[in-house]
PDB file of N, CA and C in Angstrom:
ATOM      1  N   UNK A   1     155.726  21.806 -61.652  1.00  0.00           N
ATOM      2  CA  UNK A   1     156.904  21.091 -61.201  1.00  0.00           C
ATOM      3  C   UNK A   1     156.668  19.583 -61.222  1.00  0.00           C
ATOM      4  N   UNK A   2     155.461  19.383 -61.199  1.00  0.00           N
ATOM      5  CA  UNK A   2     155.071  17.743 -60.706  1.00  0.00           C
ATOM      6  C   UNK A   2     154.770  17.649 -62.243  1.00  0.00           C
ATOM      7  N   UNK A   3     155.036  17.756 -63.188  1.00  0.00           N
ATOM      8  CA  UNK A   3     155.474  17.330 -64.745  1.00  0.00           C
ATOM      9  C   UNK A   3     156.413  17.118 -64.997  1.00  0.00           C
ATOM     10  N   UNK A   4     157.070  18.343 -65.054  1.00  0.00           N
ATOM     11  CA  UNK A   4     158.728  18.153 -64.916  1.00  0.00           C
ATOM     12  C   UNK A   4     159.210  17.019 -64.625  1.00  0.00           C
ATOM     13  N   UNK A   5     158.941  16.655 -62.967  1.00  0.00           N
ATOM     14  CA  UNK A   5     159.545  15.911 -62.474  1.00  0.00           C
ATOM     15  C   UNK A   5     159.431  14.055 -63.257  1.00  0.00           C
ATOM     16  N   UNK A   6     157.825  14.052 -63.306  1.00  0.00           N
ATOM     17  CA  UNK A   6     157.297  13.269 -63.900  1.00  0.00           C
ATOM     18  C   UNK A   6     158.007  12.742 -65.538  1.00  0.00           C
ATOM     19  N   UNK A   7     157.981  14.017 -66.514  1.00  0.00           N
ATOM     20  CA  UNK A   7     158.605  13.839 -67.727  1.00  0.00           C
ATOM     21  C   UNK A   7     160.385  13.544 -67.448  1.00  0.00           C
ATOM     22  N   UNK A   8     160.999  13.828 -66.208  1.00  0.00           N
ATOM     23  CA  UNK A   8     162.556  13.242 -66.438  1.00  0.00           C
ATOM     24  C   UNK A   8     161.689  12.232 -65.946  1.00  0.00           C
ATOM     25  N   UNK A   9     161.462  11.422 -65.726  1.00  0.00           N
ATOM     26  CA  UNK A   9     161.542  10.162 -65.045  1.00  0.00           C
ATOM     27  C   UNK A   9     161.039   9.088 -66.092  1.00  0.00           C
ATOM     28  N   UNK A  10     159.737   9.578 -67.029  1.00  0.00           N
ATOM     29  CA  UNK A  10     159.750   8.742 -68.015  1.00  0.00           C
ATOM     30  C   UNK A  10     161.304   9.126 -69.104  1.00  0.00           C
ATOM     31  N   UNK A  11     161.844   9.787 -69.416  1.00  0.00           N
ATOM     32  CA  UNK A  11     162.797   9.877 -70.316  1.00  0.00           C
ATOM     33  C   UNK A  11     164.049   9.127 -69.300  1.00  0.00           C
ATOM     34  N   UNK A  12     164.308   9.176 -67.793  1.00  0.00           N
ATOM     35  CA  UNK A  12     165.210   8.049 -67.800  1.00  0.00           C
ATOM     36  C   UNK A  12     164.482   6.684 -67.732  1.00  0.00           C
ATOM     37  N   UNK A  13     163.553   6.304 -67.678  1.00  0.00           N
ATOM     38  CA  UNK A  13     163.051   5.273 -67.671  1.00  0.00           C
ATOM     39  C   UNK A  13     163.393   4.819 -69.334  1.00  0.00           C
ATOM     40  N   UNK A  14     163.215   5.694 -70.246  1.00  0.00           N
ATOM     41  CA  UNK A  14     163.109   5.354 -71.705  1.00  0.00           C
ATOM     42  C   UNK A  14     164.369   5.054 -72.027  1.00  0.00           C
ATOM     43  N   UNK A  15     165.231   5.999 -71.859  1.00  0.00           N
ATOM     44  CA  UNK A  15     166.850   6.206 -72.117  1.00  0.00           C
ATOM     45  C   UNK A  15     167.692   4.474 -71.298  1.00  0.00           C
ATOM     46  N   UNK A  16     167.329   4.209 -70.142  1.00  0.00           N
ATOM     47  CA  UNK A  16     167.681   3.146 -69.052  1.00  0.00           C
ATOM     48  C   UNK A  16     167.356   1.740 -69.898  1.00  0.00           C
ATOM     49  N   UNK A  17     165.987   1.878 -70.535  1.00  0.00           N
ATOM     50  CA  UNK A  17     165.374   0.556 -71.579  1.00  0.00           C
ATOM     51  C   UNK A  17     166.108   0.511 -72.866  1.00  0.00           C
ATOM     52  N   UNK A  18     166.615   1.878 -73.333  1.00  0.00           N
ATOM     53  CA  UNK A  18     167.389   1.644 -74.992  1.00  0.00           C
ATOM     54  C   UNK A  18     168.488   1.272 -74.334  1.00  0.00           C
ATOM     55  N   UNK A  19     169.362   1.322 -73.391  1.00  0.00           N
ATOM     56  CA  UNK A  19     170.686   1.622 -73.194  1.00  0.00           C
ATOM     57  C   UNK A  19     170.745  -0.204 -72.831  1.00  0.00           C
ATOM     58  N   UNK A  20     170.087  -1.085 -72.219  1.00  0.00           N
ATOM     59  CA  UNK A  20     169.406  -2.463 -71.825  1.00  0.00           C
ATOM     60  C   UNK A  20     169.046  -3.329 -73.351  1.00  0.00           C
ATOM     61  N   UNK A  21     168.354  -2.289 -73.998  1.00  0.00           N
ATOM     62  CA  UNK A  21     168.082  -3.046 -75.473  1.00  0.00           C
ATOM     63  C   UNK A  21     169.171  -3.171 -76.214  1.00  0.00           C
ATOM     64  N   UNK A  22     170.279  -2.324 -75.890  1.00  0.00           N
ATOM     65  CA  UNK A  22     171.321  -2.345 -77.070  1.00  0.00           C
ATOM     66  C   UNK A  22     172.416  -3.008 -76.262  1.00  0.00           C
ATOM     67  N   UNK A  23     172.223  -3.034 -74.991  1.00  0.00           N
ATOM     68  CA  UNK A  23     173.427  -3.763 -74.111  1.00  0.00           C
ATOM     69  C   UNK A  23     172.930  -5.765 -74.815  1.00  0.00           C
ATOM     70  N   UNK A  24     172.024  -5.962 -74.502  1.00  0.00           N
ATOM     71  CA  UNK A  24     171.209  -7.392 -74.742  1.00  0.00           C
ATOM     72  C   UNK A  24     171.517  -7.275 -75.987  1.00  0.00           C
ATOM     73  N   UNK A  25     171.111  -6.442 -77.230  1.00  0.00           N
ATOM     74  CA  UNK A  25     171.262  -7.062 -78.652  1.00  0.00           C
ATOM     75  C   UNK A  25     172.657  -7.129 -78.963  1.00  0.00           C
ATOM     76  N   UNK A  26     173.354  -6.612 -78.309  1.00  0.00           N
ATOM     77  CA  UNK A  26     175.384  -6.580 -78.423  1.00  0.00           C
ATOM     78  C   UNK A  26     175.583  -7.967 -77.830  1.00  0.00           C
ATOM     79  N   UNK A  27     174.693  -8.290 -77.013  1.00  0.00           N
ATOM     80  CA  UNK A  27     175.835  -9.153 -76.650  1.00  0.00           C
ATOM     81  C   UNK A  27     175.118 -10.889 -77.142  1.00  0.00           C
ATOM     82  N   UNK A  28     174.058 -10.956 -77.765  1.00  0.00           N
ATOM     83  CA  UNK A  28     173.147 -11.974 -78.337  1.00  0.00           C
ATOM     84  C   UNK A  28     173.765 -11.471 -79.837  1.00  0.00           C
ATOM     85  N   UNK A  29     174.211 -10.438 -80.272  1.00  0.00           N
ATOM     86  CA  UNK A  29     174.566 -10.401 -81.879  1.00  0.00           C
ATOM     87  C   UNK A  29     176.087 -11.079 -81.987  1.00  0.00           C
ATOM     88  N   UNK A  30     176.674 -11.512 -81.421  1.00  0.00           N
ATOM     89  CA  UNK A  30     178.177 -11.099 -81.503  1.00  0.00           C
ATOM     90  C   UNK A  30     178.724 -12.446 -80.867  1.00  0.00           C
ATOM     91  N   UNK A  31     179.650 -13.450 -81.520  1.00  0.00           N
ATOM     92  CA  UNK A  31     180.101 -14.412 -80.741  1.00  0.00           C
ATOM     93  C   UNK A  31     180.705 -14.878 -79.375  1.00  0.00           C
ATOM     94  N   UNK A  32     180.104 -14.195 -78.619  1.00  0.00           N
ATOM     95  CA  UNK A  32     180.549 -14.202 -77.004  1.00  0.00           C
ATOM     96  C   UNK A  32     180.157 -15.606 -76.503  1.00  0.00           C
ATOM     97  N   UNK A  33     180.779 -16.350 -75.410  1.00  0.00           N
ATOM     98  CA  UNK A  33     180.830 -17.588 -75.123  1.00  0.00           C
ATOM     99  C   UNK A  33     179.088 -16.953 -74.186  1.00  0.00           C
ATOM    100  N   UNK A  34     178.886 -18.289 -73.863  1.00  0.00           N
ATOM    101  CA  UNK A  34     177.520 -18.138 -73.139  1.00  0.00           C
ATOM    102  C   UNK A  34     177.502 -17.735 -71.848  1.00  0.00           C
ATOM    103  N   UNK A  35     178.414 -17.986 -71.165  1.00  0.00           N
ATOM    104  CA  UNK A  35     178.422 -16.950 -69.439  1.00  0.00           C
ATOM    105  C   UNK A  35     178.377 -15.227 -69.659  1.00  0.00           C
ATOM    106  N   UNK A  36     179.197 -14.631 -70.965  1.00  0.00           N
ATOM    107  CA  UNK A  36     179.244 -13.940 -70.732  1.00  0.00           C
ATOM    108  C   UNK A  36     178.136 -13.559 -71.268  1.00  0.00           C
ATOM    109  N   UNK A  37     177.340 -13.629 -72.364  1.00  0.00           N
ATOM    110  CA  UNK A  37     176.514 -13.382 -72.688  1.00  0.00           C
ATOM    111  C   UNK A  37     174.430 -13.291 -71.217  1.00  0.00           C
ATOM    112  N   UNK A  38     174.817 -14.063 -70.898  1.00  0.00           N
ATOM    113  CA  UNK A  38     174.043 -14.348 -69.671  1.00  0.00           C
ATOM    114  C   UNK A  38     173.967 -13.378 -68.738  1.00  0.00           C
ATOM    115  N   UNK A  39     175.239 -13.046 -68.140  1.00  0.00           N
ATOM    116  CA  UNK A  39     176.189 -12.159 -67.678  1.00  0.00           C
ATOM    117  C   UNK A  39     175.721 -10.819 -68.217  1.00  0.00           C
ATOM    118  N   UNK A  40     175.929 -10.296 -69.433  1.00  0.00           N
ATOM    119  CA  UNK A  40     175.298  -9.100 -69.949  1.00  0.00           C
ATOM    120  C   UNK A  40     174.031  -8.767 -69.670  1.00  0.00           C
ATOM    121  N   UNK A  41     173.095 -10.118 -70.163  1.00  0.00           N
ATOM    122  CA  UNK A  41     171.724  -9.768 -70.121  1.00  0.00           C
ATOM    123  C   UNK A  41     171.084  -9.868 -68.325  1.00  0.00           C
ATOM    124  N   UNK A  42     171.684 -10.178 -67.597  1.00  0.00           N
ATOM    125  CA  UNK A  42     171.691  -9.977 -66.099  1.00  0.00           C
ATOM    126  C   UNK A  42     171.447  -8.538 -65.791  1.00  0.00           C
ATOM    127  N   UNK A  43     173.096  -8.010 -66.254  1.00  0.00           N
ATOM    128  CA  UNK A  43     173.186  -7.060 -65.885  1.00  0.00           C
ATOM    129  C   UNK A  43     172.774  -5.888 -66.793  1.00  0.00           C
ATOM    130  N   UNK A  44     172.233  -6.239 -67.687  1.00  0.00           N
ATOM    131  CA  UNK A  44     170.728  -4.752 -68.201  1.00  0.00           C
ATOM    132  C   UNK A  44     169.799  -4.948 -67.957  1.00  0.00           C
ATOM    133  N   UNK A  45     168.976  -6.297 -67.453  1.00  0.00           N
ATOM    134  CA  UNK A  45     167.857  -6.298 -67.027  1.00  0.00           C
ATOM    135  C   UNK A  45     167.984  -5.517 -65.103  1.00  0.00           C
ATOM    136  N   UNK A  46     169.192  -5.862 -64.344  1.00  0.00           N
ATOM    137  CA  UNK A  46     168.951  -5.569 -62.931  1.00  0.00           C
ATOM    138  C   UNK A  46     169.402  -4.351 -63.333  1.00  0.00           C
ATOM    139  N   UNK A  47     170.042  -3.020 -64.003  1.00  0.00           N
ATOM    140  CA  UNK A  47     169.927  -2.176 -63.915  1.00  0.00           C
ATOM    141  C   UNK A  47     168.829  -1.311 -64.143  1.00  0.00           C
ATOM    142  N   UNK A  48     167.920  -1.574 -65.190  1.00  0.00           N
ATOM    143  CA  UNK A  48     166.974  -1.087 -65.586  1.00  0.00           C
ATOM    144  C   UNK A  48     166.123  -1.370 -64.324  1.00  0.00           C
ATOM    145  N   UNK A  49     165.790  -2.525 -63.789  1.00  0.00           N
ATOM    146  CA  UNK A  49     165.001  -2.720 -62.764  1.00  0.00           C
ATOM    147  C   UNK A  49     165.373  -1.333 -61.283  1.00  0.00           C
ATOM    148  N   UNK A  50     166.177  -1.583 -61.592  1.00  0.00           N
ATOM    149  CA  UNK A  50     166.863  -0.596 -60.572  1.00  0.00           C
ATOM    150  C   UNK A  50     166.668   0.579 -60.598  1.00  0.00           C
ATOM    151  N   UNK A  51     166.769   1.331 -61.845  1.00  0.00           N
ATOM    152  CA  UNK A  51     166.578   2.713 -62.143  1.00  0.00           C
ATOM    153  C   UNK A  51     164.894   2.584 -61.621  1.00  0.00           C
ATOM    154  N   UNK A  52     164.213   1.969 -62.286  1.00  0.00           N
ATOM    155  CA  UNK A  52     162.611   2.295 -62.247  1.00  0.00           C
ATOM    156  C   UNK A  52     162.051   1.788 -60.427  1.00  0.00           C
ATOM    157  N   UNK A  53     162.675   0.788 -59.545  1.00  0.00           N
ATOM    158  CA  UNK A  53     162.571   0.706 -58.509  1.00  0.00           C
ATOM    159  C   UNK A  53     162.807   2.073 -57.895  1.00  0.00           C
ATOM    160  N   UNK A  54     164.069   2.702 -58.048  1.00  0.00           N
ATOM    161  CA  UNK A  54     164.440   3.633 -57.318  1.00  0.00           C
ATOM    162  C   UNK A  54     163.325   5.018 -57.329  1.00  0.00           C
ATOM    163  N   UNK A  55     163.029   5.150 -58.564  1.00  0.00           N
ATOM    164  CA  UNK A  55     162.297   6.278 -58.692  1.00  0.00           C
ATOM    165  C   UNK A  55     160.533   5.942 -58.475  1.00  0.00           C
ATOM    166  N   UNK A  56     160.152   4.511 -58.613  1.00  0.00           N
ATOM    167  CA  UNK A  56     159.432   4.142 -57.730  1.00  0.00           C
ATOM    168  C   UNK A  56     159.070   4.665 -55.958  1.00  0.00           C
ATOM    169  N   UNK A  57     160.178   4.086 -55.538  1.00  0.00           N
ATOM    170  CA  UNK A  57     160.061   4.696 -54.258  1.00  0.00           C
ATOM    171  C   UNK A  57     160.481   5.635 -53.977  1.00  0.00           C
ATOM    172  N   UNK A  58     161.080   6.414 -54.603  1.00  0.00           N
ATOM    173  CA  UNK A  58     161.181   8.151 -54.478  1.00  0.00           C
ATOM    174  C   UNK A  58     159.944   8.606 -54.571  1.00  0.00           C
ATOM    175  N   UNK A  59     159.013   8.558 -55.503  1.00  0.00           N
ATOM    176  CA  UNK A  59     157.743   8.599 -55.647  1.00  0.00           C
ATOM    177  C   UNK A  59     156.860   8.465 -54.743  1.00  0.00           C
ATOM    178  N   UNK A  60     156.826   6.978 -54.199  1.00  0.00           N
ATOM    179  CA  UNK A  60     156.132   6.694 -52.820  1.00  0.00           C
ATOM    180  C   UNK A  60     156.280   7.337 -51.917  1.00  0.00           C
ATOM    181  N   UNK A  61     157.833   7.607 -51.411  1.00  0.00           N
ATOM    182  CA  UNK A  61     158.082   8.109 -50.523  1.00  0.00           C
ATOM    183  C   UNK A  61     158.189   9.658 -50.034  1.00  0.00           C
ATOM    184  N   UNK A  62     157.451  10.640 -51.352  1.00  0.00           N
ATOM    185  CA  UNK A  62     157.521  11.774 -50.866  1.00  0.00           C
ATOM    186  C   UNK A  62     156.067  11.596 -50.267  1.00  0.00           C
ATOM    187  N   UNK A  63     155.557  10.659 -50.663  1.00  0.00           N
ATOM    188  CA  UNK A  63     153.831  10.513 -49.879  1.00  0.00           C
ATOM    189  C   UNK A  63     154.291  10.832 -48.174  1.00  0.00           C
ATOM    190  N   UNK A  64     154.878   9.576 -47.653  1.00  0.00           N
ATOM    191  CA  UNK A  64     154.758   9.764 -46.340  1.00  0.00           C
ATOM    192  C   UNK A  64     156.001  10.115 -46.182  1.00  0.00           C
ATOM    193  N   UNK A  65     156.520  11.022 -46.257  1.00  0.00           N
ATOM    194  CA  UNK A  65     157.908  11.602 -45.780  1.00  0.00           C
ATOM    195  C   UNK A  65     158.300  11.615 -43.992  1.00  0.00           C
ATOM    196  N   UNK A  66     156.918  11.529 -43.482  1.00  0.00           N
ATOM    197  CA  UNK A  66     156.837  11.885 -42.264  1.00  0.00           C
ATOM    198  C   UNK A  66     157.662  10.562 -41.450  1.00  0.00           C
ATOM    199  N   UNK A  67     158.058   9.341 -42.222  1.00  0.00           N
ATOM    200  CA  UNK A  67     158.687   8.337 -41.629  1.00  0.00           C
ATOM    201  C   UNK A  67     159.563   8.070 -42.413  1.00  0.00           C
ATOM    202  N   UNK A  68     160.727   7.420 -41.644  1.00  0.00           N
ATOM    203  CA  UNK A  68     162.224   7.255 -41.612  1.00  0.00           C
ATOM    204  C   UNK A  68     162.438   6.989 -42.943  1.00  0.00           C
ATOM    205  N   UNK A  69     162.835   6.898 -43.752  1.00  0.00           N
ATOM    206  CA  UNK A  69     163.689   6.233 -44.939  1.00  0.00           C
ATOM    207  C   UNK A  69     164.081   4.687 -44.375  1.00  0.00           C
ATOM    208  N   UNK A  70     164.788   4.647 -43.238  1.00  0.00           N
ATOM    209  CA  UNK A  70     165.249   3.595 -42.844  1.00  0.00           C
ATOM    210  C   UNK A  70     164.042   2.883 -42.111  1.00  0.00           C
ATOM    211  N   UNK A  71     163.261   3.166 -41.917  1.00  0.00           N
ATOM    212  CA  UNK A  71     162.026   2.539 -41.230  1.00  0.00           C
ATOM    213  C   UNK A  71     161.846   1.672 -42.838  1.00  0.00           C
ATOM    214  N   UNK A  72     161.368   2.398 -43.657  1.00  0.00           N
ATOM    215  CA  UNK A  72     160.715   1.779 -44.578  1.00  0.00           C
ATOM    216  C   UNK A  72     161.681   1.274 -45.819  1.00  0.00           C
ATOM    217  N   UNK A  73     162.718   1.112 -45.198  1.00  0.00           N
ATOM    218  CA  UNK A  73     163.602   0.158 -46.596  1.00  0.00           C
ATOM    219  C   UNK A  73     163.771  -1.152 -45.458  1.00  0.00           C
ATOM    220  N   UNK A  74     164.640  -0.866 -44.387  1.00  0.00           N
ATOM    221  CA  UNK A  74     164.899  -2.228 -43.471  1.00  0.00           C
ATOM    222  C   UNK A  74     163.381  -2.493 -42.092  1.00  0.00           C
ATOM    223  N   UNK A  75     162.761  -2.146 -42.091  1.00  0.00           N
ATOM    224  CA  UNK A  75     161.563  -1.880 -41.198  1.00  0.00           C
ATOM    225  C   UNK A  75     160.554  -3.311 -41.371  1.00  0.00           C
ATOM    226  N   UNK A  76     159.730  -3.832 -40.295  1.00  0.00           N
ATOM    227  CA  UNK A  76     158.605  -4.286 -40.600  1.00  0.00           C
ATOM    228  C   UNK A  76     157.676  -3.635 -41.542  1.00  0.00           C
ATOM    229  N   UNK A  77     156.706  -4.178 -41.965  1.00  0.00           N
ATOM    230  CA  UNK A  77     155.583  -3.586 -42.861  1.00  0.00           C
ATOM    231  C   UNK A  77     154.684  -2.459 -42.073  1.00  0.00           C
ATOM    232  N   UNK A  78     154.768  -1.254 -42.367  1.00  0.00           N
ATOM    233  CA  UNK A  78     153.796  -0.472 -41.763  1.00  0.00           C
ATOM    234  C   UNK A  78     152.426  -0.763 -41.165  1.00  0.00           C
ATOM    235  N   UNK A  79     151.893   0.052 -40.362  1.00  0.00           N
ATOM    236  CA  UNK A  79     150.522  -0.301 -40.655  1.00  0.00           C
ATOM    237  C   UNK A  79     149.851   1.104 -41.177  1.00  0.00           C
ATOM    238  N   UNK A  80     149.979   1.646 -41.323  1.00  0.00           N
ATOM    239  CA  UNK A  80     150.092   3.178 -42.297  1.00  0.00           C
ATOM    240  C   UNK A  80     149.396   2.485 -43.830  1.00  0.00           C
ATOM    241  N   UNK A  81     148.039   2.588 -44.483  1.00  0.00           N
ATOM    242  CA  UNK A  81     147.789   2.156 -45.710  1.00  0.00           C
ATOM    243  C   UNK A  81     148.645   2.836 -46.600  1.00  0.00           C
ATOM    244  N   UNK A  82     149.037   4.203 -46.284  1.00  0.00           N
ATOM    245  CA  UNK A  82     149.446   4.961 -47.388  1.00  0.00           C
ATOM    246  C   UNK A  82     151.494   4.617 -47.532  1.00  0.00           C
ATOM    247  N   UNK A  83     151.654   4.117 -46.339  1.00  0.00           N
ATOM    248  CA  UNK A  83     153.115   3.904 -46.460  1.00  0.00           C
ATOM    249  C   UNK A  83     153.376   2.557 -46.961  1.00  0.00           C
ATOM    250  N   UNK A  84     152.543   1.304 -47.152  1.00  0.00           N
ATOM    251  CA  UNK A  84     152.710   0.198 -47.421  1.00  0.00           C
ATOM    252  C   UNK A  84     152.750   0.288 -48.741  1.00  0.00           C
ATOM    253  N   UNK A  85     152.816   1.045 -49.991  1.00  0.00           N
ATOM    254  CA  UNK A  85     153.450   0.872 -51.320  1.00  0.00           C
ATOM    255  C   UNK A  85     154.531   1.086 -51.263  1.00  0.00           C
ATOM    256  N   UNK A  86     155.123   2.832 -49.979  1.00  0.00           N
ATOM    257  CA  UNK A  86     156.458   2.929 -50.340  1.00  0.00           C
ATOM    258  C   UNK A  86     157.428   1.803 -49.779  1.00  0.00           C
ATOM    259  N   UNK A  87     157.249   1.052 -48.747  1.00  0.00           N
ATOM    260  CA  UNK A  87     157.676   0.225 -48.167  1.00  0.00           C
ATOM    261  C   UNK A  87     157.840  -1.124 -49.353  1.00  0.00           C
ATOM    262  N   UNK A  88     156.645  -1.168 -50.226  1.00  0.00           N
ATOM    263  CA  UNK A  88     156.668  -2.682 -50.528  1.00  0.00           C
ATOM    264  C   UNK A  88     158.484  -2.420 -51.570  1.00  0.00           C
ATOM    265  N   UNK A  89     157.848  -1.059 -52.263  1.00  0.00           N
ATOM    266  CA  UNK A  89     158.840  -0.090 -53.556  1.00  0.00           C
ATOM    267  C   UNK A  89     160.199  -0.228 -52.920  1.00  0.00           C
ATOM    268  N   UNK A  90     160.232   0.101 -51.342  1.00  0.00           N
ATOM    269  CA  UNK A  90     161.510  -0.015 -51.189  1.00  0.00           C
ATOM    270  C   UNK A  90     162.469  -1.291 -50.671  1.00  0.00           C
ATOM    271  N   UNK A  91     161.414  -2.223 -50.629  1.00  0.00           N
ATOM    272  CA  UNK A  91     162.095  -3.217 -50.584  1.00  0.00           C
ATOM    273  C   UNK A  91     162.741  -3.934 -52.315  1.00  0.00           C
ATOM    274  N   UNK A  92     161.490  -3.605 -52.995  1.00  0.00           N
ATOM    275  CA  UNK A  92     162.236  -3.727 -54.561  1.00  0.00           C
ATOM    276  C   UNK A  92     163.354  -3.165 -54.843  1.00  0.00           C
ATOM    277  N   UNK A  93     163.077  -1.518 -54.146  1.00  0.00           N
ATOM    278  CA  UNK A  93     164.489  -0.679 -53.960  1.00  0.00           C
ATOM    279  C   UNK A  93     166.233  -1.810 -53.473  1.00  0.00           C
ATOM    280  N   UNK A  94     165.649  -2.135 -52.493  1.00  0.00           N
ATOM    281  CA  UNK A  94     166.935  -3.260 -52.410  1.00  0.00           C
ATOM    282  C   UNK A  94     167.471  -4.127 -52.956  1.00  0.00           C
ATOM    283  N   UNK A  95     166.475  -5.353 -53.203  1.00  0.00           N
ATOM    284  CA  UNK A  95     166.556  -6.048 -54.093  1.00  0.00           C
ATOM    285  C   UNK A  95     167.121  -5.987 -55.058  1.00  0.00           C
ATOM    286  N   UNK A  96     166.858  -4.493 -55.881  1.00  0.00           N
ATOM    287  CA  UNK A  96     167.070  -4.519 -57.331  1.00  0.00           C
ATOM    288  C   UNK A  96     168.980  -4.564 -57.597  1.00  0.00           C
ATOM    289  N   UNK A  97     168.833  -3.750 -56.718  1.00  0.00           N
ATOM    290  CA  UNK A  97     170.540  -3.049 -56.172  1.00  0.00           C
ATOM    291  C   UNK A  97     171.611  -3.775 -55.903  1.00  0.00           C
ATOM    292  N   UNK A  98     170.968  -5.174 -54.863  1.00  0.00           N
ATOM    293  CA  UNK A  98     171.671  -6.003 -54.697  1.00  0.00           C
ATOM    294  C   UNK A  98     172.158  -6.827 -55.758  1.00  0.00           C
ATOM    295  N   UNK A  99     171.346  -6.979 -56.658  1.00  0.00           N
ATOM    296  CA  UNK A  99     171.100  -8.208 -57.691  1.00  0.00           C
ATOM    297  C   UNK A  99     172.117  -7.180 -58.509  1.00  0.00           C
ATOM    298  N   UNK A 100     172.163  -6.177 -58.734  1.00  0.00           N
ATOM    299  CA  UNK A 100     172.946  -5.350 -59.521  1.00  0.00           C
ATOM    300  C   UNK A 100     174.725  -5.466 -58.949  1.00  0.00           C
ATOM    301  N   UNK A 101     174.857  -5.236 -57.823  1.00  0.00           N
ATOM    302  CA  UNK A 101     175.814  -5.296 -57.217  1.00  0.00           C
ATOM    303  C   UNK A 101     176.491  -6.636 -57.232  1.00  0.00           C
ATOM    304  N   UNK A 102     175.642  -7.707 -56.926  1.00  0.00           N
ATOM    305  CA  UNK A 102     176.161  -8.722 -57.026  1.00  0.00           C
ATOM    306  C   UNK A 102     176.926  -9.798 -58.606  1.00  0.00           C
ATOM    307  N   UNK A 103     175.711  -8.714 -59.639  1.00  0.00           N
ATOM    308  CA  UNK A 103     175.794  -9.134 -60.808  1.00  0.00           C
ATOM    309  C   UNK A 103     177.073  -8.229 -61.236  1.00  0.00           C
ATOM    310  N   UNK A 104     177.700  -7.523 -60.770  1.00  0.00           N
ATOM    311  CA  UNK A 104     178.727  -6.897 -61.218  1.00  0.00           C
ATOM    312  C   UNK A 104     180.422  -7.278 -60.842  1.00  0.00           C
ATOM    313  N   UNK A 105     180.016  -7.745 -59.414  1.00  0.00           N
ATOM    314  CA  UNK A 105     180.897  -8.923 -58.842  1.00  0.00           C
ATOM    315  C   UNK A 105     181.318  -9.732 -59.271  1.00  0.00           C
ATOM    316  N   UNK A 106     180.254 -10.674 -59.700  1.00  0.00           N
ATOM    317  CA  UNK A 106     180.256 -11.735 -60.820  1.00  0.00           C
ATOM    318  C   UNK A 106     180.979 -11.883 -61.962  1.00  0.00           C
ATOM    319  N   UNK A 107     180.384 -10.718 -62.359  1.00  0.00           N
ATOM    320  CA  UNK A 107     180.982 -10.322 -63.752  1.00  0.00           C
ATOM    321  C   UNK A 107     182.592 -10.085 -63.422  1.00  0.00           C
ATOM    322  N   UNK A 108     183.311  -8.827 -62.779  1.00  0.00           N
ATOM    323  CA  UNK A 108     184.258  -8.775 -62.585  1.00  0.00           C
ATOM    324  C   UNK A 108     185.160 -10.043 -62.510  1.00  0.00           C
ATOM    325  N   UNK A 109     184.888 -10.881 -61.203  1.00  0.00           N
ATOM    326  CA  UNK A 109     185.352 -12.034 -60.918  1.00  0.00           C
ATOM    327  C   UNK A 109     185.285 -12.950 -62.272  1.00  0.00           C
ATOM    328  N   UNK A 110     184.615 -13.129 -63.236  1.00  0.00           N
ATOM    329  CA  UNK A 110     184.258 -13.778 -64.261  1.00  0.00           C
ATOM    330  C   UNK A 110     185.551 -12.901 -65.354  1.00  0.00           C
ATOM    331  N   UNK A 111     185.608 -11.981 -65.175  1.00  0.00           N
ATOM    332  CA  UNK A 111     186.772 -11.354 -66.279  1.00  0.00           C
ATOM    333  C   UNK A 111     188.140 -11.778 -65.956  1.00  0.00           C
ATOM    334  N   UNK A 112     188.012 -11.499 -64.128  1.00  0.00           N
ATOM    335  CA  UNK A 112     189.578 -11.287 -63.860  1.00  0.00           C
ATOM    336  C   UNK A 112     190.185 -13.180 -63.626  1.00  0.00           C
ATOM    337  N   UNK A 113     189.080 -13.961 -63.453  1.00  0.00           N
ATOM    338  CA  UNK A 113     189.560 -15.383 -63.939  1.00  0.00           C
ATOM    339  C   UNK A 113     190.018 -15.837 -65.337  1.00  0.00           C
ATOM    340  N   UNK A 114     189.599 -15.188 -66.654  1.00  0.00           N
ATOM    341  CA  UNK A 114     189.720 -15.423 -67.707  1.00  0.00           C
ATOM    342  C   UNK A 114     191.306 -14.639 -68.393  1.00  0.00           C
ATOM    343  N   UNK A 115     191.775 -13.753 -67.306  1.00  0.00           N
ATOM    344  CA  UNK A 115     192.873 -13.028 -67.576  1.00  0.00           C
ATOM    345  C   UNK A 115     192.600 -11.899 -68.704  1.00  0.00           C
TER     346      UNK A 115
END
C-alpha cells in the first residue's frame, strides 16, 4: 500500500509539473500583454507548489497523527523532533494556498477590469 500510495503521488507531482510547463510555455509563446503573462506564470508555479506542499504534509503528518492538524498548521513549533517537519510542511501547506488563492483573485480582478 505504501507504493501505491507513494507512486500516485509522484504521477500527480509529474502530471501538476506538465500541466505548469504547458500553462508557462502558452502563455510566454503567444502575444499576451505582460501582467497577464506574469499572472499565468504565478499561478502554475503556486499551484504546483501547492500540490507537492500538500502531499508533503500529508506525508509528515501520518507520522505524528497523534496531534491536532490544527495544532500543527496554526500552532507554535512543536517540541516533538518528529513533528517539527510536519509542522515546518504545514506551514508551506499554507503559504502555498494562500499565494494560490490570492493569485487567483488577482487574476480575476485583473480580467474583470479589462472587461
Amino acid at each position: 500500500m505504501k507504493f501505491f500510495i507513494q507512486g500516485i503521488q509522484i504521477v500527480g507531482i509529474i502530471l501538476s509539473s506538465f500541466v505548469a510547463i504547458m500553462l508557462i510555455k502558452l502563455a510566454w509563446s503567444k502575444p499576451y500583454p505582460a501582467p497577464e503573462r506574469i499572472f499565468m506564470t504565478l499561478l502554475a508555479l503556486a499551484a504546483v507548489y501547492s500540490f507537492v506542499s500538500t502531499w508533503q504534509w500529508i506525508k509528515n503528518y501520518r507520522r505524528v497523527s497523534h496531534l491536532g492538524s490544527t495544532q500543527l498548521l496554526t500552532g507554535p513549533c512543536p517540541t516533538d523532533a518528529d513533528a517539527v517537519p510536519a509542522w515546518k510542511w504545514g506551514r508551506q501547506f499554507l503559504y502555498a494556498w494562500l499565494t494560490l488563492i490570492v493569485s487567483l483573485i488577482v487574476i480575476s480582478y485583473y480580467i474583470w477590469k479589462q472587461g
